[in-house]
PDB file of N, CA and C in Angstrom:
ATOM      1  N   UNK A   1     -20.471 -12.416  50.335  1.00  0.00           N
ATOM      2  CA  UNK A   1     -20.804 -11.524  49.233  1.00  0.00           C
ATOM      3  C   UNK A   1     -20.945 -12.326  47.934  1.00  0.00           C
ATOM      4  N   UNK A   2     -21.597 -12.060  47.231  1.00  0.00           N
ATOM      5  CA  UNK A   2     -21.653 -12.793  46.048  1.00  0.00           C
ATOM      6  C   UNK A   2     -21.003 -12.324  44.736  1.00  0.00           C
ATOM      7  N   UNK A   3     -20.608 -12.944  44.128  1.00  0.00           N
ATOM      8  CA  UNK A   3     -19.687 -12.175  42.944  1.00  0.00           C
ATOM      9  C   UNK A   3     -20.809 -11.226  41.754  1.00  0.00           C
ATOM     10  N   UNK A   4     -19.501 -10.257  41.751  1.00  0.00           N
ATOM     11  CA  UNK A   4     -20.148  -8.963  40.557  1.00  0.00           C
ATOM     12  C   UNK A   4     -19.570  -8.865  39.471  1.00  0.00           C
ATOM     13  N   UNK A   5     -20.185  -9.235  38.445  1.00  0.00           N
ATOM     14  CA  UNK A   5     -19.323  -8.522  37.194  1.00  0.00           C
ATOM     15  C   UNK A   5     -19.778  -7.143  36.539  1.00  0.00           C
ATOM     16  N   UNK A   6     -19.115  -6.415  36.779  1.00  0.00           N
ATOM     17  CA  UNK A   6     -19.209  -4.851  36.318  1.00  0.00           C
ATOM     18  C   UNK A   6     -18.617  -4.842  35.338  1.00  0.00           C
ATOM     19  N   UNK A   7     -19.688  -4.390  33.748  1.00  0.00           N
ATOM     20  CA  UNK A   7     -19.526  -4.631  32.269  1.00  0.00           C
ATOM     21  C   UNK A   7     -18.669  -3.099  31.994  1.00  0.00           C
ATOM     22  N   UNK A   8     -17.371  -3.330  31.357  1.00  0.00           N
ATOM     23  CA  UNK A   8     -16.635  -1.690  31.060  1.00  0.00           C
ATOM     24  C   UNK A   8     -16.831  -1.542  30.028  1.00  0.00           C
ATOM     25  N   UNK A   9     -16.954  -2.631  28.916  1.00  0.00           N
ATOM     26  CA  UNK A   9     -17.407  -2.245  27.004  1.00  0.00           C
ATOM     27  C   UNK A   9     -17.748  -3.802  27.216  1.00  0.00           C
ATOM     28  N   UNK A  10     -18.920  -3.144  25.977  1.00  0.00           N
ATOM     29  CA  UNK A  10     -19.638  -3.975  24.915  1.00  0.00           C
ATOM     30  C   UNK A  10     -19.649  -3.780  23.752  1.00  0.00           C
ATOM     31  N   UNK A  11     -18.918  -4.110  22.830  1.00  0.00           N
ATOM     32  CA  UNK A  11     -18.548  -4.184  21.720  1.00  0.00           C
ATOM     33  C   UNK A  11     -19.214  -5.095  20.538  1.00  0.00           C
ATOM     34  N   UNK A  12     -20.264  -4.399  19.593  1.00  0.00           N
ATOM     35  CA  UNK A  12     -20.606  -5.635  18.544  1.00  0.00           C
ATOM     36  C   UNK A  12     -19.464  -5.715  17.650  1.00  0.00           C
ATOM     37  N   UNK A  13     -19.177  -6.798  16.994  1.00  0.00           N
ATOM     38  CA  UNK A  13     -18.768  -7.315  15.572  1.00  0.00           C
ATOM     39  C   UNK A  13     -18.585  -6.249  14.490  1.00  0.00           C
ATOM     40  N   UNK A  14     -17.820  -5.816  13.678  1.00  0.00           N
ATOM     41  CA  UNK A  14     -18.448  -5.149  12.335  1.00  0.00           C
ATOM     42  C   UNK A  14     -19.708  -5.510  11.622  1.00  0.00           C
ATOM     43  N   UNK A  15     -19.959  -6.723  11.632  1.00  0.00           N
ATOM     44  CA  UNK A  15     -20.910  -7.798  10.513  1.00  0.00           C
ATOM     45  C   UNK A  15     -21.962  -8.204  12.465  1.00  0.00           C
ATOM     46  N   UNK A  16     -21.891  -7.287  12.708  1.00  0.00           N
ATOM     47  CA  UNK A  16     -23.166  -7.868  13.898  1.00  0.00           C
ATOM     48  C   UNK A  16     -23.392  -9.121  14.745  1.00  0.00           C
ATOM     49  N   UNK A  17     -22.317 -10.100  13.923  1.00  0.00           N
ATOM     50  CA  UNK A  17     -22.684 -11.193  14.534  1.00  0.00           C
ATOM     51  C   UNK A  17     -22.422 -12.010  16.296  1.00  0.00           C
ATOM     52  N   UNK A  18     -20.999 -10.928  16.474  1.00  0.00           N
ATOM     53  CA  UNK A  18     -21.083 -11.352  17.715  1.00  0.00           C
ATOM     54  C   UNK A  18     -20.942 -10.123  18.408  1.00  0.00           C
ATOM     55  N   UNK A  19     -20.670 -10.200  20.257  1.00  0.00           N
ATOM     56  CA  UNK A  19     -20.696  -9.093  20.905  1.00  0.00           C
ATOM     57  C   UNK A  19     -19.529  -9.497  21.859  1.00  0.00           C
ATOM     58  N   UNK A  20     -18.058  -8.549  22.261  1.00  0.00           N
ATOM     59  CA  UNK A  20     -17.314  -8.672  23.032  1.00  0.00           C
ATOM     60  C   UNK A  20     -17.541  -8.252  24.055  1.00  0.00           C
ATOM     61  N   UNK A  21     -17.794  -8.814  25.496  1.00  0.00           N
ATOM     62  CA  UNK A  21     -18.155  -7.806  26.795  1.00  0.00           C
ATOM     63  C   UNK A  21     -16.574  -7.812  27.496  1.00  0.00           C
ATOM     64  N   UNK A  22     -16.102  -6.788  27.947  1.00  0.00           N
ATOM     65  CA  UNK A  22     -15.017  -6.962  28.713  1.00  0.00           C
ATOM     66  C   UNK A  22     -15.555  -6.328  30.152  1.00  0.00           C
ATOM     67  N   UNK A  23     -15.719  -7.069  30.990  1.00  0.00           N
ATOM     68  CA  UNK A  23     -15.891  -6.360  32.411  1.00  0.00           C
ATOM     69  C   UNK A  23     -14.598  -7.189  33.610  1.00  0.00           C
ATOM     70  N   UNK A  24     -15.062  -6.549  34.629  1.00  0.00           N
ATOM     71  CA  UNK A  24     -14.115  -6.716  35.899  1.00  0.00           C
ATOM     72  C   UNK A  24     -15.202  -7.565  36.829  1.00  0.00           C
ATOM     73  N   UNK A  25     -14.899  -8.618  36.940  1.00  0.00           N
ATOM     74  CA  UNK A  25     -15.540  -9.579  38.047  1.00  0.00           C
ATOM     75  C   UNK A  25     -15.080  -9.178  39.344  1.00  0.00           C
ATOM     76  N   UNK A  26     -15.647  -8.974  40.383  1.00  0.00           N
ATOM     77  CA  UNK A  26     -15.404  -8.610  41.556  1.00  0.00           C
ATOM     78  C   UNK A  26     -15.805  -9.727  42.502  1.00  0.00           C
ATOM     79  N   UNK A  27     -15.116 -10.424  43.296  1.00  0.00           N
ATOM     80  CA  UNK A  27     -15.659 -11.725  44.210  1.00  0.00           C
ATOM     81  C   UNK A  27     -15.518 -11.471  45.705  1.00  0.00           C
ATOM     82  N   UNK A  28     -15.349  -9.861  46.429  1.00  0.00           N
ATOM     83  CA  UNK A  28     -15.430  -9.793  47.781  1.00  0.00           C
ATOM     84  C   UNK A  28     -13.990 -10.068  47.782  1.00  0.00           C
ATOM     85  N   UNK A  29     -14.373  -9.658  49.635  1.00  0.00           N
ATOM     86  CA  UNK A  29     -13.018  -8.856  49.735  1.00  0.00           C
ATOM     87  C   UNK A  29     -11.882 -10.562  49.819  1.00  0.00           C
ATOM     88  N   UNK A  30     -11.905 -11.178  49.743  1.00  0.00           N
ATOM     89  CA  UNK A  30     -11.191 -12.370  50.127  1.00  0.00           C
ATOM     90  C   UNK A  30     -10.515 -12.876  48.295  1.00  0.00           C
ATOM     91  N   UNK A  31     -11.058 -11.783  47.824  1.00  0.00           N
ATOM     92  CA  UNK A  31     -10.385 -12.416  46.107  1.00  0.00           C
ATOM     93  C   UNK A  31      -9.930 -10.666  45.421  1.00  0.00           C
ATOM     94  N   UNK A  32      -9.041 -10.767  44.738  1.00  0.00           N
ATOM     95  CA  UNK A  32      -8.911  -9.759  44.083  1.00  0.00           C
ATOM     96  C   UNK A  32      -9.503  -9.459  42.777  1.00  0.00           C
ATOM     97  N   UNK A  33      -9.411  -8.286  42.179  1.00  0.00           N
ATOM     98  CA  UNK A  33     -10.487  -8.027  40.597  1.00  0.00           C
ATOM     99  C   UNK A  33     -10.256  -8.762  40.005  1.00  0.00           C
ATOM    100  N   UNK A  34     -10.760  -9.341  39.042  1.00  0.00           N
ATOM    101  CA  UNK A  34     -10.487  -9.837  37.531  1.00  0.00           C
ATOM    102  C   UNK A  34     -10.890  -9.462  36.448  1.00  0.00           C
ATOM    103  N   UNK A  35      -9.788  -8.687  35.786  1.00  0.00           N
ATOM    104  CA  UNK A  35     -10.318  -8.702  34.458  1.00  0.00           C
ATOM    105  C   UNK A  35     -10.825  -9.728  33.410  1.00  0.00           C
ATOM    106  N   UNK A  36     -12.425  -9.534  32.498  1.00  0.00           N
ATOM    107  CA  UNK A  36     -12.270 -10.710  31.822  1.00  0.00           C
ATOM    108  C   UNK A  36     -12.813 -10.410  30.646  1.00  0.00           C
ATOM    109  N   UNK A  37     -12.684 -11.102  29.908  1.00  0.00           N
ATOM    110  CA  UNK A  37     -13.326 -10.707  27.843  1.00  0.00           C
ATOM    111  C   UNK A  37     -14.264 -12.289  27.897  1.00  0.00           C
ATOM    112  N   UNK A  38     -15.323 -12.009  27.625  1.00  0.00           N
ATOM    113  CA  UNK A  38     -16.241 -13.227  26.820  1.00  0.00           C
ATOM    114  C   UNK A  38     -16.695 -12.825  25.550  1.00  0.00           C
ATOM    115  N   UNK A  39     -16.694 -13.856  24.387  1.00  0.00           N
ATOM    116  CA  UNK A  39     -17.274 -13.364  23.768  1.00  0.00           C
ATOM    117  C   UNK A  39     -18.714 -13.929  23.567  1.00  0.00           C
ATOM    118  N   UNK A  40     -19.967 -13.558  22.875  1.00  0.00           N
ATOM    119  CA  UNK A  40     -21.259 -14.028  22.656  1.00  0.00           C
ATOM    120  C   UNK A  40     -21.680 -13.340  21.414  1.00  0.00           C
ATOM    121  N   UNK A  41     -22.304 -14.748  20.689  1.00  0.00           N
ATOM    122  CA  UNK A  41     -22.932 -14.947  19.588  1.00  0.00           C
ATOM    123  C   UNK A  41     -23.997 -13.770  19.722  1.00  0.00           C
ATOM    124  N   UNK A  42     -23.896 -13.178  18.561  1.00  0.00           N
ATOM    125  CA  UNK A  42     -25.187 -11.776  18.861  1.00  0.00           C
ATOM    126  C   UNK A  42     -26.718 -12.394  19.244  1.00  0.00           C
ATOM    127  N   UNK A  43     -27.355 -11.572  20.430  1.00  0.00           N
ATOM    128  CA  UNK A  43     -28.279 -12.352  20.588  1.00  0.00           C
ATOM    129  C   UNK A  43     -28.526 -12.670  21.921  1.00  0.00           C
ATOM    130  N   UNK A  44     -27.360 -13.375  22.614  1.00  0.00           N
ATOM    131  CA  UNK A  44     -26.749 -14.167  23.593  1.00  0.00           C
ATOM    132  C   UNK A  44     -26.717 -13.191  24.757  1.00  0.00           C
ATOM    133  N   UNK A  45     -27.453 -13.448  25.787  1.00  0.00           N
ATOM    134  CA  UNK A  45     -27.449 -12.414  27.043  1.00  0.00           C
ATOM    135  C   UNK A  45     -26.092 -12.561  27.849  1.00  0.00           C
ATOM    136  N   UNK A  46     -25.448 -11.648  28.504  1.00  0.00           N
ATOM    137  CA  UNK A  46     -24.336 -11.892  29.002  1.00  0.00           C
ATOM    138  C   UNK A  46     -24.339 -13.012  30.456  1.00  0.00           C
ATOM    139  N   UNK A  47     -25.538 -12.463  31.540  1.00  0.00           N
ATOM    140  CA  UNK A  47     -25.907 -13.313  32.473  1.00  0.00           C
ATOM    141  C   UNK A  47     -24.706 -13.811  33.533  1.00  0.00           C
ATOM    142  N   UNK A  48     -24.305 -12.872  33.765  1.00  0.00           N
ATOM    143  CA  UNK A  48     -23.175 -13.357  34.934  1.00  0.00           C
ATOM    144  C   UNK A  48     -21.788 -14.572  34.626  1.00  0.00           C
ATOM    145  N   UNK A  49     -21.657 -14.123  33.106  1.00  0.00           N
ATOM    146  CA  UNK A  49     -20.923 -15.575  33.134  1.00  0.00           C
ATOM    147  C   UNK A  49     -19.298 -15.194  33.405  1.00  0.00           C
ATOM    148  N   UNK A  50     -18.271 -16.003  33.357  1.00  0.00           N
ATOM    149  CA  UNK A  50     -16.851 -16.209  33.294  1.00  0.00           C
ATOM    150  C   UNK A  50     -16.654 -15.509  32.129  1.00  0.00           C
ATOM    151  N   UNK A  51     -15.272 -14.580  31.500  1.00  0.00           N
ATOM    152  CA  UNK A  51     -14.675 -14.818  30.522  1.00  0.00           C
ATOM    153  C   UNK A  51     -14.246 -16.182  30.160  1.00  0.00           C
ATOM    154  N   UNK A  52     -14.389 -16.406  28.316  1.00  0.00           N
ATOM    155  CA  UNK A  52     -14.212 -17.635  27.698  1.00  0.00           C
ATOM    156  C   UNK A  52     -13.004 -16.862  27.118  1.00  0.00           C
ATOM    157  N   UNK A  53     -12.731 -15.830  26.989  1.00  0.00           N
ATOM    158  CA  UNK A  53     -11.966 -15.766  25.811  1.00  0.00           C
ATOM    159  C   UNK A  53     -10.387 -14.826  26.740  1.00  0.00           C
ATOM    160  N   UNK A  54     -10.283 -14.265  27.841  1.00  0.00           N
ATOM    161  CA  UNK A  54      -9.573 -13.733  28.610  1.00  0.00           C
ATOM    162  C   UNK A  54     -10.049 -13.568  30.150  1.00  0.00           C
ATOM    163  N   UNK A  55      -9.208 -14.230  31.303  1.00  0.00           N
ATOM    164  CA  UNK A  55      -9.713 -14.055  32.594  1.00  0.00           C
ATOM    165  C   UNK A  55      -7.795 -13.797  33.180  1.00  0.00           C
ATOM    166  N   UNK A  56      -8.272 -12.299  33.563  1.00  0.00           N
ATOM    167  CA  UNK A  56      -6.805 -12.253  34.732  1.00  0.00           C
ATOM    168  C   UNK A  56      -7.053 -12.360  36.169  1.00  0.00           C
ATOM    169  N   UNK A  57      -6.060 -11.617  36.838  1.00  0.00           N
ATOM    170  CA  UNK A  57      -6.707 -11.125  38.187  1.00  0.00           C
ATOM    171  C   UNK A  57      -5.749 -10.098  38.670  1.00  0.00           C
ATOM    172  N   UNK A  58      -5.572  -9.274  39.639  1.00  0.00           N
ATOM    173  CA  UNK A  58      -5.038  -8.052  40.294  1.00  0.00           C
ATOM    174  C   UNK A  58      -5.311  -6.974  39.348  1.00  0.00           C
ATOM    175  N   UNK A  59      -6.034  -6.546  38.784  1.00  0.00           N
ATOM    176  CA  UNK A  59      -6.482  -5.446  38.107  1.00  0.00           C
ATOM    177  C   UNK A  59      -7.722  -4.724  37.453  1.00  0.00           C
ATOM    178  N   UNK A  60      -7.669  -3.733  37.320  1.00  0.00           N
ATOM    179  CA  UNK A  60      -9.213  -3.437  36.962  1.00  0.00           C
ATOM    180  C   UNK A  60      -9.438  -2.738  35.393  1.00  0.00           C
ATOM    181  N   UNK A  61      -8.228  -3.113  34.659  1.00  0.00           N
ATOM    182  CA  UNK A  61      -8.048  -2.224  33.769  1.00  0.00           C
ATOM    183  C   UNK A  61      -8.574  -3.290  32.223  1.00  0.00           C
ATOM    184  N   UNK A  62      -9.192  -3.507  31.620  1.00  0.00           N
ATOM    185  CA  UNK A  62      -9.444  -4.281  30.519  1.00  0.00           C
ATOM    186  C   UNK A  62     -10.372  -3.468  29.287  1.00  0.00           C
ATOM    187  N   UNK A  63      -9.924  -3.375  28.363  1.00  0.00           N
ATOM    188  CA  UNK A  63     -10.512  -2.621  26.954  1.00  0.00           C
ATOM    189  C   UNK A  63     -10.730  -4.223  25.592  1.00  0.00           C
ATOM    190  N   UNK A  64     -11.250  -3.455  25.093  1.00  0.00           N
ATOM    191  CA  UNK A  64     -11.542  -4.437  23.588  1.00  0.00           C
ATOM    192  C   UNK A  64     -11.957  -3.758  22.743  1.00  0.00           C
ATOM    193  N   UNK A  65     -11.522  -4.028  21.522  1.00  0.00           N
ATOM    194  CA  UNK A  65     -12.282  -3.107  20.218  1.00  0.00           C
ATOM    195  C   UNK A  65     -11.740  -4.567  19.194  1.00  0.00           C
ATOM    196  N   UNK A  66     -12.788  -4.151  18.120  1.00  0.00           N
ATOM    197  CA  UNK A  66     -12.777  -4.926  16.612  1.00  0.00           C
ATOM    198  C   UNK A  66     -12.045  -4.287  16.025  1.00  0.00           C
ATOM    199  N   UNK A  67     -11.251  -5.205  14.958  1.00  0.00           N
ATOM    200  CA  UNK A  67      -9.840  -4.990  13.967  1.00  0.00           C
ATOM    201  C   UNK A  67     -10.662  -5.089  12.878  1.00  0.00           C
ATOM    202  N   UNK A  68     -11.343  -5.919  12.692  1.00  0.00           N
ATOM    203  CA  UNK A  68     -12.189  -6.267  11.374  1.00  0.00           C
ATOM    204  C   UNK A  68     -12.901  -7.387  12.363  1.00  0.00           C
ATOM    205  N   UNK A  69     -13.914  -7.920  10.920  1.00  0.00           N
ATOM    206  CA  UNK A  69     -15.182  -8.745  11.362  1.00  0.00           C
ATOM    207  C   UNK A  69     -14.666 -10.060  11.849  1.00  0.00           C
ATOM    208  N   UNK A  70     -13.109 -10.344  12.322  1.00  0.00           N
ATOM    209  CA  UNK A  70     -13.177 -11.686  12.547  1.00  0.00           C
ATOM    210  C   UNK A  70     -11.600 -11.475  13.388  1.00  0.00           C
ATOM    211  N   UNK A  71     -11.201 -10.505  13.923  1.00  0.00           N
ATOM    212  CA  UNK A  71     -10.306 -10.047  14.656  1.00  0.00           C
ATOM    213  C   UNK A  71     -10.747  -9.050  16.199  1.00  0.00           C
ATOM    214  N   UNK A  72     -10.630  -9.923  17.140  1.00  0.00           N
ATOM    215  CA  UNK A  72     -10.699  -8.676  18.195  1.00  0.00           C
ATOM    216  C   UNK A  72      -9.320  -8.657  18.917  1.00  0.00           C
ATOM    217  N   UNK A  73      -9.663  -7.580  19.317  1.00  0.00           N
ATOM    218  CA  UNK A  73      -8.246  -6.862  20.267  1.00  0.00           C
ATOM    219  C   UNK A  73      -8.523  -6.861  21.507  1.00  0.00           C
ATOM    220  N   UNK A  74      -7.539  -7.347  22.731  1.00  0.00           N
ATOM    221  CA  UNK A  74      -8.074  -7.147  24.132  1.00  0.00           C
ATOM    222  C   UNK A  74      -6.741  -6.524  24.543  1.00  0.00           C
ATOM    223  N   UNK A  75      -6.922  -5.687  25.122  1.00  0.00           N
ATOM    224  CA  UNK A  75      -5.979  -4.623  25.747  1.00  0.00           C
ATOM    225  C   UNK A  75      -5.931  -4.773  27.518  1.00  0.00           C
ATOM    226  N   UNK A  76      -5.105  -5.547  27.992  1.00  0.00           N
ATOM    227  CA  UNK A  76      -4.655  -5.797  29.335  1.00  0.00           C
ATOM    228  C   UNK A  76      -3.192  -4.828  30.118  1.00  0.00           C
ATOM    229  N   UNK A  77      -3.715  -5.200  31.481  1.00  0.00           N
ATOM    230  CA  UNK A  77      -2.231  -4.470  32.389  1.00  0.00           C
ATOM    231  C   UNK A  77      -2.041  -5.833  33.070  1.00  0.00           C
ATOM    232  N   UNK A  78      -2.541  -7.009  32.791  1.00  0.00           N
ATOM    233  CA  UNK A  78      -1.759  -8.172  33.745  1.00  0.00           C
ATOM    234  C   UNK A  78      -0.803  -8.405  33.695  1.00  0.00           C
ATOM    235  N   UNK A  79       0.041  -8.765  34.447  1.00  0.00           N
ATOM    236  CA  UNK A  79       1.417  -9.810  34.367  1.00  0.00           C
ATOM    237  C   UNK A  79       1.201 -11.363  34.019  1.00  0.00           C
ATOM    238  N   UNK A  80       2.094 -11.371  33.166  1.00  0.00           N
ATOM    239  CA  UNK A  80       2.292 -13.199  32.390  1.00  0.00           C
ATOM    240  C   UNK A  80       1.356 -14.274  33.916  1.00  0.00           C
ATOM    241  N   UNK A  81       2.273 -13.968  35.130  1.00  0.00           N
ATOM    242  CA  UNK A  81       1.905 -14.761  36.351  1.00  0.00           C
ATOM    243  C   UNK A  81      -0.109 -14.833  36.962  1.00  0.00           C
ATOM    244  N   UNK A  82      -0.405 -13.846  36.654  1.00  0.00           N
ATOM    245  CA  UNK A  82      -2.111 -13.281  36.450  1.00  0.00           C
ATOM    246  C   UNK A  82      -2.526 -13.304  36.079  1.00  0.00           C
ATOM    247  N   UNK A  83      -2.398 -14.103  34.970  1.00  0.00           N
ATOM    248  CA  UNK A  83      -3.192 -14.400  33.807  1.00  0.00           C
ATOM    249  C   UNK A  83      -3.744 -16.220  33.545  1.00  0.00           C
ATOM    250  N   UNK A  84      -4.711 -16.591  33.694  1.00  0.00           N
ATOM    251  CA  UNK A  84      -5.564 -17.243  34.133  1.00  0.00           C
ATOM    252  C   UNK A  84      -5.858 -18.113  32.572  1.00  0.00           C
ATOM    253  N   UNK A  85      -6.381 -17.119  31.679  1.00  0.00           N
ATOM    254  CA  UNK A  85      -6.951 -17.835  30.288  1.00  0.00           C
ATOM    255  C   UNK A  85      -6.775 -16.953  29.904  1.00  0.00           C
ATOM    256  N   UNK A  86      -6.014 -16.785  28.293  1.00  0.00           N
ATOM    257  CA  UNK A  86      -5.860 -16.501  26.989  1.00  0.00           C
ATOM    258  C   UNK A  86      -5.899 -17.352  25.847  1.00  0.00           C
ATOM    259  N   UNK A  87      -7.163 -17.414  25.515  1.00  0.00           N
ATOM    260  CA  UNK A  87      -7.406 -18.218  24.140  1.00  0.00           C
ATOM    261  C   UNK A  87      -7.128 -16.753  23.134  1.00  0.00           C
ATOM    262  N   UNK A  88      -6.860 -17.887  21.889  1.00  0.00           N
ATOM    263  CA  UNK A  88      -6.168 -16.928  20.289  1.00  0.00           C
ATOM    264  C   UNK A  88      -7.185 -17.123  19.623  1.00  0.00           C
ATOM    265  N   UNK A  89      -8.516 -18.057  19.575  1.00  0.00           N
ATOM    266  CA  UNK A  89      -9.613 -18.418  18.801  1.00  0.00           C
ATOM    267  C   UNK A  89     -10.947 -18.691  19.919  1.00  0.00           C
ATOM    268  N   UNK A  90     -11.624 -17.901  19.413  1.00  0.00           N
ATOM    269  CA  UNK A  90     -13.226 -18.360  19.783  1.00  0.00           C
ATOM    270  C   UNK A  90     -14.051 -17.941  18.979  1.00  0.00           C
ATOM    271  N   UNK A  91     -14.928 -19.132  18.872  1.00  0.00           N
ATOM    272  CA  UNK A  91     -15.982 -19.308  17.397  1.00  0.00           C
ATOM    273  C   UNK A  91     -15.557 -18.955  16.734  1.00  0.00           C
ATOM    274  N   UNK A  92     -14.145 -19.246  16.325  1.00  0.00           N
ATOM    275  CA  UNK A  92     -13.554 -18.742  14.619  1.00  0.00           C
ATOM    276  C   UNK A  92     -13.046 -17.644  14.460  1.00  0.00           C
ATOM    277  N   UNK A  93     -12.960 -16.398  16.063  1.00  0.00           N
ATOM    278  CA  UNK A  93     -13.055 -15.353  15.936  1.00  0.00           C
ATOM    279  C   UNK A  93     -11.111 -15.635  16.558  1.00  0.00           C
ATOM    280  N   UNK A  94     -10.263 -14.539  15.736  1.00  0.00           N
ATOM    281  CA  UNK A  94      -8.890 -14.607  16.159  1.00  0.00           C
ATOM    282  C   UNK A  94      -9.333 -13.663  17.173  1.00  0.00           C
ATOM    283  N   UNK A  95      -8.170 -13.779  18.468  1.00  0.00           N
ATOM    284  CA  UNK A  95      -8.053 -12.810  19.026  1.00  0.00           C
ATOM    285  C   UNK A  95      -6.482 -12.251  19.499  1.00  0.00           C
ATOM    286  N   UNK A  96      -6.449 -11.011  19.160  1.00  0.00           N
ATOM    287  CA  UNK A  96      -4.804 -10.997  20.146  1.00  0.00           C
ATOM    288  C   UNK A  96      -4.341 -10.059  20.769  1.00  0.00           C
ATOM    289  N   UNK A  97      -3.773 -10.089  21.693  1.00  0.00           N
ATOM    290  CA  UNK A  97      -3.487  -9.390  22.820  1.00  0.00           C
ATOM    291  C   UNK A  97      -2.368  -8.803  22.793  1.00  0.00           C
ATOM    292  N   UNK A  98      -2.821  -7.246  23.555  1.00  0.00           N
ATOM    293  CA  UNK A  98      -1.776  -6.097  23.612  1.00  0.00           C
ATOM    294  C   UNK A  98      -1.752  -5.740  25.065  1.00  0.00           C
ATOM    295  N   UNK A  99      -0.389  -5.922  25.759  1.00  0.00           N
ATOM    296  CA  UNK A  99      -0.435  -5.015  27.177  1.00  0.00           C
ATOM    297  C   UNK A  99      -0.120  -3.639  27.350  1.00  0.00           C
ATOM    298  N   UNK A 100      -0.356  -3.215  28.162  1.00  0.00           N
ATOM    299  CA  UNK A 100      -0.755  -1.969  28.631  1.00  0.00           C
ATOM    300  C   UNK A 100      -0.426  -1.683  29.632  1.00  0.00           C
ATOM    301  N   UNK A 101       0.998  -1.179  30.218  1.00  0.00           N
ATOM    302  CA  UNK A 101       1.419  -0.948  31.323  1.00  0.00           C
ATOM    303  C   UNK A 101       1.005   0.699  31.997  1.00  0.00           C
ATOM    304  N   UNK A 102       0.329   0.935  31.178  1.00  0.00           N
ATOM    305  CA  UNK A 102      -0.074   2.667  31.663  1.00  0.00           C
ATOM    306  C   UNK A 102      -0.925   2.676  32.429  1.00  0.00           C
TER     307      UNK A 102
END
């Protein structure tokens, strides 16, 4: 099977400039979900890529929204152990993370 990423939000910037996608990568049955956040320069096609900015795995649950033009929020249910990549900066952009056990 070949891997799927199924997009749950797309989120622009306040100031337009960039776009947060948070989707769930799916890799067949031999891997479990992953949640992931990339972010891209407005403009920038999403194209099957990895999260740069958040990649978990065992779950399907991932949100994002803008705080202001240079703050995003990613809203996870992973455990510390499932969690793969959490960067605090991309392209200048802070990011920080809230879990979500609901």
């Amino acid at each position: 099977m070949l891997v799927k990423n199924t997009i749950v939000m797309n989120e622009k910037s306040p100031d337009g400039k960039y776009a947060a996608v948070a989707f769930i990568r799916d890799g067949g049955a031999t891997s479990s979900y992953s949640p992931q956040v990339t972010l891209l320069l407005s403009g920038d096609k999403f194209r099957n890529k990895i999260g740069n900015v958040f990649r978990g795995e065992d779950s399907r649950e991932i949100k994002v929204y803008w705080q202001d033009a240079t703050t995003l929020v990613v809203i996870h249910n992973c455990k510390k152990e499932n969690i793969m990549l959490m960067e605090n900066q991309v392209y200048g952009i802070n990011v920080i993370y809230r879990y979500n056990d609901q």
